[in-house]
ModelCIF file with pLDDT and N, C-alpha, C, O atoms, coordinates in Angstrom:
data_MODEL
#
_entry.id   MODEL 
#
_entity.id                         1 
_entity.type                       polymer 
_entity.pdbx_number_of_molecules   1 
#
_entity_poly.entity_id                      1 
_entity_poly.type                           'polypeptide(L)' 
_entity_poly.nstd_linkage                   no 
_entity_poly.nstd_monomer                   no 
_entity_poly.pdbx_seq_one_letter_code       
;(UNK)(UNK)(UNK)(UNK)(UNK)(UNK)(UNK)(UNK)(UNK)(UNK)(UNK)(UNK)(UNK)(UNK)(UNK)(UNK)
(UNK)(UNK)(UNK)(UNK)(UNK)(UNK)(UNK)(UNK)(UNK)(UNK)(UNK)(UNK)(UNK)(UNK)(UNK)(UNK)
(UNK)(UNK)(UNK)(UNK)(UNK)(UNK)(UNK)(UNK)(UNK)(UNK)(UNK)(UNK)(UNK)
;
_entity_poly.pdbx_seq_one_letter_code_can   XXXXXXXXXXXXXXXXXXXXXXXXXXXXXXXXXXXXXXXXXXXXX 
_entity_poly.pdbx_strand_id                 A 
#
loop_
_entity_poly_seq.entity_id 
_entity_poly_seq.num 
_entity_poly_seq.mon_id 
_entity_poly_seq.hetero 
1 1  UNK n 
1 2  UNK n 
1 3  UNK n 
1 4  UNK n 
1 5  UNK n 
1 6  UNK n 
1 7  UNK n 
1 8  UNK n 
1 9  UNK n 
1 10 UNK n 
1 11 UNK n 
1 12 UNK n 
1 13 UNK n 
1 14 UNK n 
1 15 UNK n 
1 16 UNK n 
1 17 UNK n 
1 18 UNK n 
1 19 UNK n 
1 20 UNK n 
1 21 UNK n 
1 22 UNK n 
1 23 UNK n 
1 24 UNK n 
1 25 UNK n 
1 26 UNK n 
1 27 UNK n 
1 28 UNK n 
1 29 UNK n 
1 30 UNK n 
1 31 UNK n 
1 32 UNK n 
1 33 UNK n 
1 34 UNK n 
1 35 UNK n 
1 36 UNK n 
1 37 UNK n 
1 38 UNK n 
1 39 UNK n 
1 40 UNK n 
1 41 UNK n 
1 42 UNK n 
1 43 UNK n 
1 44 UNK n 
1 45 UNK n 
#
_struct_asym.id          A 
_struct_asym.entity_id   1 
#
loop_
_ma_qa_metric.id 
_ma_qa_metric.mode 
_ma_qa_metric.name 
_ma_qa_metric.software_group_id 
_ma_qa_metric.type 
1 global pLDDT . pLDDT 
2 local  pLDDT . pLDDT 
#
_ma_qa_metric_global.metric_id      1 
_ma_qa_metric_global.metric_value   96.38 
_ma_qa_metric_global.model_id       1 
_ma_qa_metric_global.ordinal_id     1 
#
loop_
_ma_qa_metric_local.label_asym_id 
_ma_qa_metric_local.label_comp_id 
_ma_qa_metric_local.label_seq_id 
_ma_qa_metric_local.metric_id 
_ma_qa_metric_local.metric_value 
_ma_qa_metric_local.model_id 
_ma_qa_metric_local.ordinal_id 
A UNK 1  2 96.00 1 1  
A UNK 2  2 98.00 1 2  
A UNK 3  2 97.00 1 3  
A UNK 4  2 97.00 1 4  
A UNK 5  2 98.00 1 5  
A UNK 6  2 98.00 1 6  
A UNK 7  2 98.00 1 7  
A UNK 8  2 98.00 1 8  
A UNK 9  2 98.00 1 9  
A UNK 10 2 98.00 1 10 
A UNK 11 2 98.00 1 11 
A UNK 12 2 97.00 1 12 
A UNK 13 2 97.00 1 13 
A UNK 14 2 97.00 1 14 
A UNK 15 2 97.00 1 15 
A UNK 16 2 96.00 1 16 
A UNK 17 2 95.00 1 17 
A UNK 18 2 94.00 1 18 
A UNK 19 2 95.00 1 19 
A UNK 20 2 93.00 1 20 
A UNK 21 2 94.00 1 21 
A UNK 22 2 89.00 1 22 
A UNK 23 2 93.00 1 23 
A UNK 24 2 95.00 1 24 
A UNK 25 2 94.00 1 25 
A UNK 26 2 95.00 1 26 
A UNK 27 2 95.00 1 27 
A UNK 28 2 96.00 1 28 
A UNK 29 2 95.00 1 29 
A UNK 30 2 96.00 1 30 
A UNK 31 2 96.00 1 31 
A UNK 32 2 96.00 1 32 
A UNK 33 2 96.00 1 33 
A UNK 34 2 97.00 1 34 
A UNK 35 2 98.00 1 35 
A UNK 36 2 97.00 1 36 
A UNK 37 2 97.00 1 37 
A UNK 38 2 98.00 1 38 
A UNK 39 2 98.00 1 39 
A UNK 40 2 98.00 1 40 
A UNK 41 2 98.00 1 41 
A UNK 42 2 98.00 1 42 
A UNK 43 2 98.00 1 43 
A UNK 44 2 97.00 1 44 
A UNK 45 2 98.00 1 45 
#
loop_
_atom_site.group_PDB 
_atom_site.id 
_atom_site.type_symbol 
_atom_site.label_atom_id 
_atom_site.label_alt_id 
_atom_site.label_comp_id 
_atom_site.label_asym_id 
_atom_site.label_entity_id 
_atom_site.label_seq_id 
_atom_site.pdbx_PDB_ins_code 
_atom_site.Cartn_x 
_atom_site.Cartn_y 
_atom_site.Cartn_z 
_atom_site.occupancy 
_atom_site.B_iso_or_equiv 
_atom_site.pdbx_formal_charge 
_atom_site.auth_seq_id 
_atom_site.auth_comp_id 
_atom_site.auth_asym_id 
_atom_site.auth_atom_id 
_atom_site.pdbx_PDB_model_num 
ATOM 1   N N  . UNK A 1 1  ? 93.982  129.474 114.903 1.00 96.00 ? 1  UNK A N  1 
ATOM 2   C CA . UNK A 1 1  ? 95.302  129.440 114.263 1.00 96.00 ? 1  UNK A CA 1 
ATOM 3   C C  . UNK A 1 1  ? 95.935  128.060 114.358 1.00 96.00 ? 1  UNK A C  1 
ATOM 4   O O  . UNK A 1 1  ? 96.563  127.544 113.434 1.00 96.00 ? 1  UNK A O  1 
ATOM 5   N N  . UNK A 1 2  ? 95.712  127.477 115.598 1.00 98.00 ? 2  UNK A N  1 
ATOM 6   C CA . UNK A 1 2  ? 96.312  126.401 115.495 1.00 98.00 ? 2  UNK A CA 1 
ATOM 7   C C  . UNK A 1 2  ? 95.505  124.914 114.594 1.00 98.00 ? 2  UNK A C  1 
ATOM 8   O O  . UNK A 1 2  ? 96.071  123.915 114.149 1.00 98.00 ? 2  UNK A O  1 
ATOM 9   N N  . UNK A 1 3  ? 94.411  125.178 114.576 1.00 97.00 ? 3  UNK A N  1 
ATOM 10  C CA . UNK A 1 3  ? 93.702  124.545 114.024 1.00 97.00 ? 3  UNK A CA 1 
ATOM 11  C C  . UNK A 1 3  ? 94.110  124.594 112.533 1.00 97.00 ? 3  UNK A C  1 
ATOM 12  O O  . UNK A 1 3  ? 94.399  123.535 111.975 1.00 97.00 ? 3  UNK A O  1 
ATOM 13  N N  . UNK A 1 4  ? 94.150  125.735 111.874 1.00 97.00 ? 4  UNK A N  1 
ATOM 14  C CA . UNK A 1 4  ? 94.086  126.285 110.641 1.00 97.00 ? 4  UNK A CA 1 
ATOM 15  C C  . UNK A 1 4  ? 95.883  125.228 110.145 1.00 97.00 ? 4  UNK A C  1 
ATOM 16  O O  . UNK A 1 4  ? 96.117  124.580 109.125 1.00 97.00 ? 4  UNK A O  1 
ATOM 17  N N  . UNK A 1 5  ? 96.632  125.443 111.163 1.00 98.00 ? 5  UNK A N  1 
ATOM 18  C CA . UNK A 1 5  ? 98.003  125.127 110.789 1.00 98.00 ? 5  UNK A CA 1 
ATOM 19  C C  . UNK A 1 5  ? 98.120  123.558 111.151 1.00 98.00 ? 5  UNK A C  1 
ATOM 20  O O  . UNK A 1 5  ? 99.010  122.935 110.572 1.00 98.00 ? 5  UNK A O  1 
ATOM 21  N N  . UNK A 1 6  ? 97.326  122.898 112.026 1.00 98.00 ? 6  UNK A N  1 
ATOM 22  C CA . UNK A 1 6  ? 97.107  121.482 111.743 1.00 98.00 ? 6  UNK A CA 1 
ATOM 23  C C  . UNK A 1 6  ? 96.010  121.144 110.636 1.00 98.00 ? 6  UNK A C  1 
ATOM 24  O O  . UNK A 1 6  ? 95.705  119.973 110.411 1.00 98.00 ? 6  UNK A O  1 
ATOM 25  N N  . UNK A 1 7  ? 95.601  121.893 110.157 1.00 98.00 ? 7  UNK A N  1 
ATOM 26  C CA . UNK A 1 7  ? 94.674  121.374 109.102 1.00 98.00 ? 7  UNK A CA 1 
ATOM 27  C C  . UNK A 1 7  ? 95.545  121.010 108.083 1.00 98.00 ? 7  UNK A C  1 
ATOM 28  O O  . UNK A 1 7  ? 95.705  119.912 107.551 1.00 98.00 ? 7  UNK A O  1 
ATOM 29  N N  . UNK A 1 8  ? 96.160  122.224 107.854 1.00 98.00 ? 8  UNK A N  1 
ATOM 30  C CA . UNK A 1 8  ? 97.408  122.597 106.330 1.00 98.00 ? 8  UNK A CA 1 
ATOM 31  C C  . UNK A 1 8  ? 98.309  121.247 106.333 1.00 98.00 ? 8  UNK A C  1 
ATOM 32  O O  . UNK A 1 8  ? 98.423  120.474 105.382 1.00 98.00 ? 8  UNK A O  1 
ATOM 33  N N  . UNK A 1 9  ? 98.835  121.147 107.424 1.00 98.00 ? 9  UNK A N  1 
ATOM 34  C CA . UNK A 1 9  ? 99.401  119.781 107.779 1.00 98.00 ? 9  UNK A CA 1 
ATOM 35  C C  . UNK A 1 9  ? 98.964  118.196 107.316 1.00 98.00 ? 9  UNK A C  1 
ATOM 36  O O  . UNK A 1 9  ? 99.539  117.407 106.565 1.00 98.00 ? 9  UNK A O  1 
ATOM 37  N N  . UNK A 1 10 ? 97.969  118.103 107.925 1.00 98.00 ? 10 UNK A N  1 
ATOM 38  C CA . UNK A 1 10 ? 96.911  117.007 107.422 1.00 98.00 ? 10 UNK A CA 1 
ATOM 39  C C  . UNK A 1 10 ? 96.884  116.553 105.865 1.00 98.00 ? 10 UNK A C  1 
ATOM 40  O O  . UNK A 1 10 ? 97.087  115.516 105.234 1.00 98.00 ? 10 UNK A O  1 
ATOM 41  N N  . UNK A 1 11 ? 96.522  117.900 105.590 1.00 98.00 ? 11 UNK A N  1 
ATOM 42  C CA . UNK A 1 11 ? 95.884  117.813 104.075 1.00 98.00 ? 11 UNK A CA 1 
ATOM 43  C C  . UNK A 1 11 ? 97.506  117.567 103.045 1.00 98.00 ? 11 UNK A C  1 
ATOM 44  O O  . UNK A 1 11 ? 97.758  116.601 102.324 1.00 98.00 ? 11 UNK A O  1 
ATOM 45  N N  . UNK A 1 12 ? 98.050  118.322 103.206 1.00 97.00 ? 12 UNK A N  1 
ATOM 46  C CA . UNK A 1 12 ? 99.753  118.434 102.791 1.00 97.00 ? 12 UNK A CA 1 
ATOM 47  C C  . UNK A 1 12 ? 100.169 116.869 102.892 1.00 97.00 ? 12 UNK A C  1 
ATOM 48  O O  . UNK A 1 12 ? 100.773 116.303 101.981 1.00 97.00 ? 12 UNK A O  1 
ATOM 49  N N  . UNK A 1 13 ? 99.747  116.173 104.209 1.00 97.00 ? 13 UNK A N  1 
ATOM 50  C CA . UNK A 1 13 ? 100.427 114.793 104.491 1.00 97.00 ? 13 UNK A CA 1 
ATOM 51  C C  . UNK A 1 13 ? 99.341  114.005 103.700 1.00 97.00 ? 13 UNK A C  1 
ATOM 52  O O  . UNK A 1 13 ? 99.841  113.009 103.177 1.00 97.00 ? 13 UNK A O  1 
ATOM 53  N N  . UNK A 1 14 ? 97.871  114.156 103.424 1.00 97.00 ? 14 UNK A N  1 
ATOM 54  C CA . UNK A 1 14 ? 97.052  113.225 103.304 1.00 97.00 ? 14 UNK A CA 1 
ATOM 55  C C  . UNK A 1 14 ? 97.698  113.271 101.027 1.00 97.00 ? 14 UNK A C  1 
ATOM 56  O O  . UNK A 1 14 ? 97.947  112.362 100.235 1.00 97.00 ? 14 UNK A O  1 
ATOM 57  N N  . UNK A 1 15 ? 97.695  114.458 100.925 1.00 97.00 ? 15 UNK A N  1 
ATOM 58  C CA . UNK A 1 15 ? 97.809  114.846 99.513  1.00 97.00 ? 15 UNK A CA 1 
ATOM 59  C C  . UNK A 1 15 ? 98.994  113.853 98.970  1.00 97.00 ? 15 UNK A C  1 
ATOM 60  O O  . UNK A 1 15 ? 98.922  113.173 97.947  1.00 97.00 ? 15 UNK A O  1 
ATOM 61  N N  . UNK A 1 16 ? 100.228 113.926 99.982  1.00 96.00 ? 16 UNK A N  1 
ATOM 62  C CA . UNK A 1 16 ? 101.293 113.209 99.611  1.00 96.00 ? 16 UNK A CA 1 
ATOM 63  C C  . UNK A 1 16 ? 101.007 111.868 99.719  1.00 96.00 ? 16 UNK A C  1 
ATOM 64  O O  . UNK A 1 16 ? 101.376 111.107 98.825  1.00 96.00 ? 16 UNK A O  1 
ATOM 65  N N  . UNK A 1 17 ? 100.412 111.469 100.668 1.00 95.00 ? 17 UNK A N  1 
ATOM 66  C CA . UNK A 1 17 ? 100.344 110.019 100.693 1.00 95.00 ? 17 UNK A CA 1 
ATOM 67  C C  . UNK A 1 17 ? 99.356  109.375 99.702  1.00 95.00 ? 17 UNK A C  1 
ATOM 68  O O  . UNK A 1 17 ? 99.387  108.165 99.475  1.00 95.00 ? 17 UNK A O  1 
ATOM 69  N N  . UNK A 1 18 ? 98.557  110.139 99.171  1.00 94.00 ? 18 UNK A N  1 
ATOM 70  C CA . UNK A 1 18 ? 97.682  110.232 98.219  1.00 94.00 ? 18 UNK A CA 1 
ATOM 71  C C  . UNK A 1 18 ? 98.182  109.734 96.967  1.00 94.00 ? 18 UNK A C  1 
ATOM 72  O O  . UNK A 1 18 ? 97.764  108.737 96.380  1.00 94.00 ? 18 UNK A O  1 
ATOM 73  N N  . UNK A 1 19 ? 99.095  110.490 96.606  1.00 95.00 ? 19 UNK A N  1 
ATOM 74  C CA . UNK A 1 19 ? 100.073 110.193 95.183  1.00 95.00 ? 19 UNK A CA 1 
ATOM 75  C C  . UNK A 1 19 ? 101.038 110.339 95.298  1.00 95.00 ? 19 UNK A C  1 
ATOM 76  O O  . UNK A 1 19 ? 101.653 110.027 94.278  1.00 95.00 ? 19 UNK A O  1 
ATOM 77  N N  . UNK A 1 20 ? 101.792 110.781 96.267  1.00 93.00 ? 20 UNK A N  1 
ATOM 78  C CA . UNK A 1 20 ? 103.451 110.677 96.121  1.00 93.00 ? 20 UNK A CA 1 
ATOM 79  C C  . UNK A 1 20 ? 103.516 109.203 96.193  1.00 93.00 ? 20 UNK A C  1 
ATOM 80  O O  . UNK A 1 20 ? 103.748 108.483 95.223  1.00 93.00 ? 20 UNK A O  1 
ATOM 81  N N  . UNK A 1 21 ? 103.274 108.751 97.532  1.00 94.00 ? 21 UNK A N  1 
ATOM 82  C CA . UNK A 1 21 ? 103.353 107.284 97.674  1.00 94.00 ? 21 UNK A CA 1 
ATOM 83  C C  . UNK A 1 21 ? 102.455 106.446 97.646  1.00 94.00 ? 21 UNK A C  1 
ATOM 84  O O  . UNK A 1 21 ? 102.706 105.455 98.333  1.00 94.00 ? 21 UNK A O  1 
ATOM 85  N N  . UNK A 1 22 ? 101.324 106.434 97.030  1.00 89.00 ? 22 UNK A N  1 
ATOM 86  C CA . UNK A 1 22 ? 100.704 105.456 96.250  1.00 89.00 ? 22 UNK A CA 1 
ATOM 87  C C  . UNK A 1 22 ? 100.963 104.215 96.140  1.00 89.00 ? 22 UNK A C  1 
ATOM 88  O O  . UNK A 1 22 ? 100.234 103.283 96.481  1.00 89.00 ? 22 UNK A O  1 
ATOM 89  N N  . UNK A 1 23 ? 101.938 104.167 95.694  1.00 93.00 ? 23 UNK A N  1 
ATOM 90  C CA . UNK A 1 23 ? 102.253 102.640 94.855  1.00 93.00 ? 23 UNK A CA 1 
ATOM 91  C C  . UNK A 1 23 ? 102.992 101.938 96.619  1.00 93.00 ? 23 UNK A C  1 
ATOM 92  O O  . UNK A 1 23 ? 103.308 100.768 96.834  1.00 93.00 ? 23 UNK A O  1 
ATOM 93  N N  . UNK A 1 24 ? 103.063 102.913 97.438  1.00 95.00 ? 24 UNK A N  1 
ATOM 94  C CA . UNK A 1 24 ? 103.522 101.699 98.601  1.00 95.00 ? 24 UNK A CA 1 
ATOM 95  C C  . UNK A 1 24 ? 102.757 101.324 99.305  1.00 95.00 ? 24 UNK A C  1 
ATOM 96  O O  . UNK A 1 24 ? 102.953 100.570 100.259 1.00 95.00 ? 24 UNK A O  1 
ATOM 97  N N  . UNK A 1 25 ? 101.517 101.899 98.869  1.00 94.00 ? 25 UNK A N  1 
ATOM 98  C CA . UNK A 1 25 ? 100.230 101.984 100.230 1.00 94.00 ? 25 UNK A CA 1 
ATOM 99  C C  . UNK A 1 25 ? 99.186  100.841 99.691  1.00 94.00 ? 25 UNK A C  1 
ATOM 100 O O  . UNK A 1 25 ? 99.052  100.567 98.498  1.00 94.00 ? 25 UNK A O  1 
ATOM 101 N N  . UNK A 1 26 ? 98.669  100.391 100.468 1.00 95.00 ? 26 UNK A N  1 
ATOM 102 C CA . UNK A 1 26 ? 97.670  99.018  100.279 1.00 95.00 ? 26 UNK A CA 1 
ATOM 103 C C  . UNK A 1 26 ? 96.534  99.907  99.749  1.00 95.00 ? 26 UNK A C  1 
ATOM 104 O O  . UNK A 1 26 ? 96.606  101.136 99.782  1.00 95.00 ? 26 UNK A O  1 
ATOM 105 N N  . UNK A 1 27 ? 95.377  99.164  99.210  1.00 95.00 ? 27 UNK A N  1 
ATOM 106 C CA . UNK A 1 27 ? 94.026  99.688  98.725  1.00 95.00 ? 27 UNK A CA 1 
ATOM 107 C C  . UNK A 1 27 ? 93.777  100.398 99.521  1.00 95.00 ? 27 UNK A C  1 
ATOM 108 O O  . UNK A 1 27 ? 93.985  101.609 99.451  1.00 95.00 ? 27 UNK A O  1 
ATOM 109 N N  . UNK A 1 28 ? 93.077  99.577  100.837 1.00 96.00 ? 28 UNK A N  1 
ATOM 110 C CA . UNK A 1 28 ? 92.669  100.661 102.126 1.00 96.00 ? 28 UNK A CA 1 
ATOM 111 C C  . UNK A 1 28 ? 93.182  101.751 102.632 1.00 96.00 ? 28 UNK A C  1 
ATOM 112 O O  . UNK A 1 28 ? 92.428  102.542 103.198 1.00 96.00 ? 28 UNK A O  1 
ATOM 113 N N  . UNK A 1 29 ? 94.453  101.994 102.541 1.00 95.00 ? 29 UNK A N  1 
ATOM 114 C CA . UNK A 1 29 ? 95.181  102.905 102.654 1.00 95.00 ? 29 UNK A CA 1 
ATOM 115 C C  . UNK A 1 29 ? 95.509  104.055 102.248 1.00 95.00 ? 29 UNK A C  1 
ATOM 116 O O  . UNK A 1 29 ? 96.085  104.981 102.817 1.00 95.00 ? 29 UNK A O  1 
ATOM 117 N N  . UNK A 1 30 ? 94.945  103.893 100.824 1.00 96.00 ? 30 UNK A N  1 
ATOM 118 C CA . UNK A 1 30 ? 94.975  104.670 99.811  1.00 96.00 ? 30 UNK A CA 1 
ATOM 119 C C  . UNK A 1 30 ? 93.796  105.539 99.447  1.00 96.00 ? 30 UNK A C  1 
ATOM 120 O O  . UNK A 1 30 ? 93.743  106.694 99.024  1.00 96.00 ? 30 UNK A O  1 
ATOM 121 N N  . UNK A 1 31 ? 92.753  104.537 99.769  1.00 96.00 ? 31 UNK A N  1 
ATOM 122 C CA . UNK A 1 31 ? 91.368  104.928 100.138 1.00 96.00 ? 31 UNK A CA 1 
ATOM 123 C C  . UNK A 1 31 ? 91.476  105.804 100.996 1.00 96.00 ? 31 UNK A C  1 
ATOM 124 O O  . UNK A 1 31 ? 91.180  106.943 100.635 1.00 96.00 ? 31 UNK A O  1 
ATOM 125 N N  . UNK A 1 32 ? 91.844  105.635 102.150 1.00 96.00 ? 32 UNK A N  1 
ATOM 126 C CA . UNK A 1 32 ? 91.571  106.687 103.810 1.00 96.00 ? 32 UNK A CA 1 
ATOM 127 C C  . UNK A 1 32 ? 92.681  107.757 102.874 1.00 96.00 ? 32 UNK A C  1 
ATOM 128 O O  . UNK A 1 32 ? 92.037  108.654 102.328 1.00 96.00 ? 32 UNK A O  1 
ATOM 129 N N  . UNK A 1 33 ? 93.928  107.815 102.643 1.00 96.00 ? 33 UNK A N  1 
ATOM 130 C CA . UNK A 1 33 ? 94.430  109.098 102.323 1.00 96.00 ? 33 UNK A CA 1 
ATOM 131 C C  . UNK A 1 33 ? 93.468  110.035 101.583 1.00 96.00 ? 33 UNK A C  1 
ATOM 132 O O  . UNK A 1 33 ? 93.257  111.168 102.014 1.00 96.00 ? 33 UNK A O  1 
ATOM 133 N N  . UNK A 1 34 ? 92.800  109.502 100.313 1.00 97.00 ? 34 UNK A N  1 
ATOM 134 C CA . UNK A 1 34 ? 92.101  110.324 99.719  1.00 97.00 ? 34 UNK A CA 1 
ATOM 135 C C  . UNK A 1 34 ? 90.524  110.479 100.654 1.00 97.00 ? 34 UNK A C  1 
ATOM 136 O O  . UNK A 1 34 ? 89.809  111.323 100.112 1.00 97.00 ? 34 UNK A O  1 
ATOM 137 N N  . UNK A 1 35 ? 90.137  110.104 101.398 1.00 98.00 ? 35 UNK A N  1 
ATOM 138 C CA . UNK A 1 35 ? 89.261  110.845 102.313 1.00 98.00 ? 35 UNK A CA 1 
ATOM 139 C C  . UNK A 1 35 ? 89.323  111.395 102.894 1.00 98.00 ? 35 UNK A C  1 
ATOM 140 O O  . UNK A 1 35 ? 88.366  112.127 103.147 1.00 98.00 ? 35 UNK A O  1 
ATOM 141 N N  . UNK A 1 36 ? 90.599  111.488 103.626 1.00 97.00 ? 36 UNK A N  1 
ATOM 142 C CA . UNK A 1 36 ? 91.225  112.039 104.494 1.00 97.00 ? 36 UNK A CA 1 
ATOM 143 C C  . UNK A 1 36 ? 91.722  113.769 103.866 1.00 97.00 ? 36 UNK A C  1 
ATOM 144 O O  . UNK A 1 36 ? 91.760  114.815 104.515 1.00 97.00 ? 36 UNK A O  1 
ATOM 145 N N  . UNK A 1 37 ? 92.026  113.557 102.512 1.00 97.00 ? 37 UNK A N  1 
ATOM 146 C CA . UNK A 1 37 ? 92.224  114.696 101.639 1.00 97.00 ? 37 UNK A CA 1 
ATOM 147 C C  . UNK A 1 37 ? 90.916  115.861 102.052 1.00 97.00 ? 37 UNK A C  1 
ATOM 148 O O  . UNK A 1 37 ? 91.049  117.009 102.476 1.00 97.00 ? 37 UNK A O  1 
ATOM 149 N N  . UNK A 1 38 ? 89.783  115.179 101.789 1.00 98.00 ? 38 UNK A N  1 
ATOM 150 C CA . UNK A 1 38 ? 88.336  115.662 101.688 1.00 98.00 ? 38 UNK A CA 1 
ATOM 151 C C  . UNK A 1 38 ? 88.246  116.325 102.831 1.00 98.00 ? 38 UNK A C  1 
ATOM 152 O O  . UNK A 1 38 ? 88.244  117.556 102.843 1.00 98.00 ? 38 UNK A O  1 
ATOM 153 N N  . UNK A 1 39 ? 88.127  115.319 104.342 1.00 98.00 ? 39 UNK A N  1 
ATOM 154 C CA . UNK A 1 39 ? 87.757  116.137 105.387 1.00 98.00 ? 39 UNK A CA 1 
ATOM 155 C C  . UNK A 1 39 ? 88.793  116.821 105.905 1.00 98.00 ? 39 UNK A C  1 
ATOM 156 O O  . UNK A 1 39 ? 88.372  117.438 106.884 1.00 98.00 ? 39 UNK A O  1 
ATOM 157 N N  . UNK A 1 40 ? 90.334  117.086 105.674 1.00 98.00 ? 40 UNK A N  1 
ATOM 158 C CA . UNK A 1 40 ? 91.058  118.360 106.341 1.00 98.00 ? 40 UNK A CA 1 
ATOM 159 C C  . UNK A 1 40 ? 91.202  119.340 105.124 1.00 98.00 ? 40 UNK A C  1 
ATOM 160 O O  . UNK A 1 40 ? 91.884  120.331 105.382 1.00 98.00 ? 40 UNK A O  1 
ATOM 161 N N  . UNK A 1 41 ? 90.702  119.265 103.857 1.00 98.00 ? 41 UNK A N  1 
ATOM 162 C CA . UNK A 1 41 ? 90.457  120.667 102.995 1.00 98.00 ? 41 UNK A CA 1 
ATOM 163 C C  . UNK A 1 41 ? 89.550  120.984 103.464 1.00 98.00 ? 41 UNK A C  1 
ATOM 164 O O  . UNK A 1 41 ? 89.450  122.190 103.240 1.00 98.00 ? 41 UNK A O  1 
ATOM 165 N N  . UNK A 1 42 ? 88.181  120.416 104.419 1.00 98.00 ? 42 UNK A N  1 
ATOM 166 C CA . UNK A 1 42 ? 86.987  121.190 105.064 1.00 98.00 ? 42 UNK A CA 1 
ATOM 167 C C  . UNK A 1 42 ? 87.345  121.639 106.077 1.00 98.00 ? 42 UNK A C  1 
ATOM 168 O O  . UNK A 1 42 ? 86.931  122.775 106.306 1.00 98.00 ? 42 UNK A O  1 
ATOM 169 N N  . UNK A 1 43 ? 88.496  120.817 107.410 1.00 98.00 ? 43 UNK A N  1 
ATOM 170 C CA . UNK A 1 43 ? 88.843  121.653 108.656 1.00 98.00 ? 43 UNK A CA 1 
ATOM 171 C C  . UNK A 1 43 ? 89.426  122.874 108.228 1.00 98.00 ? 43 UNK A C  1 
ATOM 172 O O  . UNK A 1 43 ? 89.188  123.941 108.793 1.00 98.00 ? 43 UNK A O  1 
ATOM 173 N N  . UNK A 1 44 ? 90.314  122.739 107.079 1.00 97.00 ? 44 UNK A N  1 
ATOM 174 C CA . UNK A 1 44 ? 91.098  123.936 106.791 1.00 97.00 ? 44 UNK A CA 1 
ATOM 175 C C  . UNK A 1 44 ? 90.125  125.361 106.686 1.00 97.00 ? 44 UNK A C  1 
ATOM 176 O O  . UNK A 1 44 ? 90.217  126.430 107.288 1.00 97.00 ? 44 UNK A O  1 
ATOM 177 N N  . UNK A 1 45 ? 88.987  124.791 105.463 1.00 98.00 ? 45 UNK A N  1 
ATOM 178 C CA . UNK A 1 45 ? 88.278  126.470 104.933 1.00 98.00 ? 45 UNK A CA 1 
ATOM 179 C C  . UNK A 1 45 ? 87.424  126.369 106.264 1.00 98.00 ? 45 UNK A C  1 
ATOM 180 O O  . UNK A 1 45 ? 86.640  127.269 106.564 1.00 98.00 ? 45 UNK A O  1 
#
């Protein structure tokens, strides 16, 4: 459970930083959010 509810977290924060804020985040940065997307939609399922 707790896992499941830091996953949701992760992914929720990685998603936003992904494209909400985009345009403030450096290349690299932007890069790791969207990987980061990838591996906590896998901790999650």
């Amino acid at each position: 459970n707790q896992c499941l509810i830091l996953s949701l977290t992760g992914f929720l924060l990685a998603v936003l930083a992904s494209y909400g804020f985009d345009h403030y985040l450096s290349l690299s940065a932007q890069i790791t959010a969207h990987v980061s997307t990838i591996v906590f939609a896998t901790l999650l399922k």
